[in-house]
Structure formats: structure tokens, C-alpha cells
Protein backbone atom coordinates (compact mmCIF):
# COMPACT_ATOMS: atom_id res chain seq x y z
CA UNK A 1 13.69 -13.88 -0.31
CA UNK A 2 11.15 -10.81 0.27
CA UNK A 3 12.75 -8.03 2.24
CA UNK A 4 9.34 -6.51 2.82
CA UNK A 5 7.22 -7.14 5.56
CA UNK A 6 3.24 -8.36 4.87
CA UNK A 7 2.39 -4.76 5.87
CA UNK A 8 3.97 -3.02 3.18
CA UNK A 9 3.09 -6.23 0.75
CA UNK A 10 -0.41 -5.48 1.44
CA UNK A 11 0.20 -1.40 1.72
CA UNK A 12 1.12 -1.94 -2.12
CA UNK A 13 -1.31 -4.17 -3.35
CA UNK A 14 -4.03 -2.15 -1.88
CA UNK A 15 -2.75 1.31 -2.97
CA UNK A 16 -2.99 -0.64 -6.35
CA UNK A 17 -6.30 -1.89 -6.15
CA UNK A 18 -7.70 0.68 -5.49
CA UNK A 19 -6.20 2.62 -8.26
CA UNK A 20 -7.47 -0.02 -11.11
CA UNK A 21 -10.93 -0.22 -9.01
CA UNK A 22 -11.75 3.24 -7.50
CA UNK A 23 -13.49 4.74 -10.60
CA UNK A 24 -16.70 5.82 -10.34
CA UNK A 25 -17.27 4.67 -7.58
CA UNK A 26 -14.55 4.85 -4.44
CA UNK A 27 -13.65 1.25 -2.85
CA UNK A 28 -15.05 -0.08 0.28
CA UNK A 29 -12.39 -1.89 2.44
CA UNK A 30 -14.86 -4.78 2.68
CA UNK A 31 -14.47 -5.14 -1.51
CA UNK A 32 -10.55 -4.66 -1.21
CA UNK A 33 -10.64 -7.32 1.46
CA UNK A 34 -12.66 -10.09 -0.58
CA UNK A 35 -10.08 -9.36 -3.72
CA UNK A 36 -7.26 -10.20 -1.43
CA UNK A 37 -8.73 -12.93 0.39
CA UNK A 38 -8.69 -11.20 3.59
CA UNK A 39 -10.15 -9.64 6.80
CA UNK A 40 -10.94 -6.23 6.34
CA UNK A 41 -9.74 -5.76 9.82
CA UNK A 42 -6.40 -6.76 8.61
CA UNK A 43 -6.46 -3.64 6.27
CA UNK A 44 -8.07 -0.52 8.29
CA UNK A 45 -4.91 0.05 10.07
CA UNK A 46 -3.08 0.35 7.16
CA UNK A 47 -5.63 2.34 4.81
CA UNK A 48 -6.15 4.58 7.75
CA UNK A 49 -2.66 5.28 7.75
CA UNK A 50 -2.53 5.92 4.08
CA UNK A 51 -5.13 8.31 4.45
CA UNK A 52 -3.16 10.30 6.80
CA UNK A 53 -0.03 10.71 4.63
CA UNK A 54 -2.07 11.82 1.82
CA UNK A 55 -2.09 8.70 -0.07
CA UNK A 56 -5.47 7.85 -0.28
CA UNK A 57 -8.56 9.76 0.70
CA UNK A 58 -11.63 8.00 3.10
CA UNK A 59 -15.28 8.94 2.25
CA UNK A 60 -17.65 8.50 4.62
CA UNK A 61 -21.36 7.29 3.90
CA UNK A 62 -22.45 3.79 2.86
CA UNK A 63 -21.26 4.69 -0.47
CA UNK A 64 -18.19 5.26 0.82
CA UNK A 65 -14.66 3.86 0.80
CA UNK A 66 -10.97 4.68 -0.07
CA UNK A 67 -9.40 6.49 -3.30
CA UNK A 68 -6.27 7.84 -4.21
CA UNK A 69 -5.89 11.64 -3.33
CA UNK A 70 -2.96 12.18 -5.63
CA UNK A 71 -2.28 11.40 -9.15
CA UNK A 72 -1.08 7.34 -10.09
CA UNK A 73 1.98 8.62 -11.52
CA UNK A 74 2.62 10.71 -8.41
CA UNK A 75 2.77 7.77 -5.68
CA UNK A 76 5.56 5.69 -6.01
CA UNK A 77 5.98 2.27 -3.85
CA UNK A 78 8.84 3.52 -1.96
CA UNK A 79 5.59 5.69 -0.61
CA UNK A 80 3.62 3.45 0.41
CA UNK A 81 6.32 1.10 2.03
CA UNK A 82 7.42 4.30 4.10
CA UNK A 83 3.75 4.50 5.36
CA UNK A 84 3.10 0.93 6.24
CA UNK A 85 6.68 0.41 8.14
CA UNK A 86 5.88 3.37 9.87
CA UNK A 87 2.32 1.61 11.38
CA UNK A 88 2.79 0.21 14.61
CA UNK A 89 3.22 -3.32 15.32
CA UNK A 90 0.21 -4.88 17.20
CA UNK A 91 1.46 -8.40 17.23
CA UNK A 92 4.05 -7.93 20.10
CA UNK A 93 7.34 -7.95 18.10
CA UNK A 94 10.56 -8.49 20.04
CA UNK A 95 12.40 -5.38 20.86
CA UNK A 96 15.32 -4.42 18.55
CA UNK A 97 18.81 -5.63 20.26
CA UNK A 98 20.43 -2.67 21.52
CA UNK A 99 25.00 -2.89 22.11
CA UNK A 100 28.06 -0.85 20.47
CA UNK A 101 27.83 -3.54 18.13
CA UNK A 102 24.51 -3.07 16.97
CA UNK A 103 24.86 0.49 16.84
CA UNK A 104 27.97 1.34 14.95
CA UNK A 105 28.35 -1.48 12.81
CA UNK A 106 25.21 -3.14 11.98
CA UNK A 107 22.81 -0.51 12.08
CA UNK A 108 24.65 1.56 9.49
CA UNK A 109 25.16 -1.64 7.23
CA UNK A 110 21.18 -1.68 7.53
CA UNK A 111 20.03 1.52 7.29
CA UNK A 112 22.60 2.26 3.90
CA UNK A 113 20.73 -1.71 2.56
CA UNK A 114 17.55 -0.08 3.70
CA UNK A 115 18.22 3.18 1.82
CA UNK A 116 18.91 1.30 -1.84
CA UNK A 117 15.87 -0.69 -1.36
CA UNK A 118 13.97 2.02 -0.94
CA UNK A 119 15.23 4.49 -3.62
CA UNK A 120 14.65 1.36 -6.30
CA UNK A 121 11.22 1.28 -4.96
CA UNK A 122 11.06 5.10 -5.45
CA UNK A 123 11.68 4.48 -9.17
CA UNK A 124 8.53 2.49 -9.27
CA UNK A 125 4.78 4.31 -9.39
CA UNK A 126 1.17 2.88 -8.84
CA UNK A 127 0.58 4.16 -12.49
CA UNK A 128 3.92 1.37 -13.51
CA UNK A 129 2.25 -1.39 -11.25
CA UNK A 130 -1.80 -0.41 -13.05
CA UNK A 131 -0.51 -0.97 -16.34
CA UNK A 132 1.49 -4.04 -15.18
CA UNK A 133 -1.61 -5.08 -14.13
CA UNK A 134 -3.77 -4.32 -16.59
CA UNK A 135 -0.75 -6.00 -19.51
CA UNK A 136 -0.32 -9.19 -17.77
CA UNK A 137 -4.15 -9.70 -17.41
CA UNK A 138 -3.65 -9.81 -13.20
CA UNK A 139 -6.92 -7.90 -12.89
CA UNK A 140 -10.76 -8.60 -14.41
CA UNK A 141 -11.52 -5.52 -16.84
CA UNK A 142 -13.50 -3.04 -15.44
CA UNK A 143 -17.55 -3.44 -17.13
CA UNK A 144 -18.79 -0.13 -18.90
CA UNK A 145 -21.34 1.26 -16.29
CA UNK A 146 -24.62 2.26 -18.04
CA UNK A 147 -26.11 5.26 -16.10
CA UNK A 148 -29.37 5.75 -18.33
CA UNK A 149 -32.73 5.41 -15.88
């Protein structure tokens, strides 16, 4: 069972592409989208989010696109799943229940769960999930650009 939500699945993944893609040039949603077999729609809300917190940085211009705006080693996926859970659902999610029951007994239980999860996800940074990557052969190596004219 994944306790993560798509958001934060994707949040991850695209944190990580972009870290293993973003060099020389920065990424372009609309490339991070056709790796992942998805909409770029699906990912603006998300990136744009990312940008906010200081995750990624957004160039403008039609070579534009998304890179990181901190050090590999200094984002960690606990991050990035902070950032996504705090986007705003769009699909109409049910409100949360709200009773005594719900607020002094469950809510604790799930917020302490919550906590764990997220401090083992703390222990794991986008530099630990490039060279996973890169070891296990999950991404295509990256062609020597030739700049000579």
C-alpha cells in the first residue's frame, strides 16, 4: 500500500527529473510531461508550487522551463511531499469528518503516523534518488552536447 497521494508521487518524480535532466539546458514542463506519460496540465500546479517554496526555479522564454534552485543534496523528499500536500485539491474531495472522536483520538493517531512518514522521507535527498537512478539504469544517459559552430 502507498501512503502518498499521486500529487506528491508526481511532486517527487518531477523534482527528480528534473535534477538528472536540467543541465544545460532547464526543463520544459511539456518534456517532463512526455517522460511521465502525462498532461502537462497535470503538472503546472504542482511545479508552480515548487517554485514558490524555493524548490525549483521557472525561467521564462521559449528556452525556458523548471530547475532546481537549491543544491540535490539539499532537497530531501519529505520537501517535496510537504509542498505537493499542501496544493489544493481541484477534484472536489469530500470534506474531512469532523466529531470528539475524530478530534482527540484519531487525529492524533494520524498526525504522530503522519509525522514518522515524513521524517523517514526527510532522510532521503533528490541527490539519493539521482544516483538511484542513474545505478539502476531507470534513466537514458545524458548525450555529450557538442557546442563547436
Amino acid at each position: 500500500m502507498i501512503l502518498l497521494s499521486r500529487r506528491s508521487l508526481l511532486a517527487i518524480a518531477a523534482v527528480t527529473d528534473i535534477a538528472l535532466h536540467a543541465r544545460p539546458m532547464p526543463v520544459s514542463a511539456k518534456a517532463l510531461a512526455a517522460r511521465h506519460n502525462l498532461p502537462p496540465r497535470h503538472l503546472e500546479p504542482i511545479l508552480q508550487a515548487l517554485v514558490r517554496q524555493g524548490i525549483l526555479k521557472g525561467l521564462r522564454g521559449p528556452r525556458g522551463g523548471y530547475e532546481l534552485a537549491r543544491e540535490r543534496r539539499r532537497i530531501t523528499a519529505g520537501d517535496i511531499v510537504r509542498i505537493a500536500m499542501s496544493v489544493t485539491e481541484e477534484d472536489g474531495a469530500p470534506p474531512l469528518p469532523e466529531s470528539r472522536l475524530v478530534e482527540a483520538i484519531i487525529m492524533p493517531v494520524v498526525e504522530k503516523g503522519t509525522g514518522i512518514f515524513l521524517a523517514a522521507l526527510d532522510e532521503v535527498t533528490v541527490e539519493d534518488l539521482c544516483n538511484r537512478a542513474q545505478t539502476e539504469g531507470a534513466v537514458e544517459p545524458m548525450s555529450a552536447i557538442d557546442f563547436t559552430i
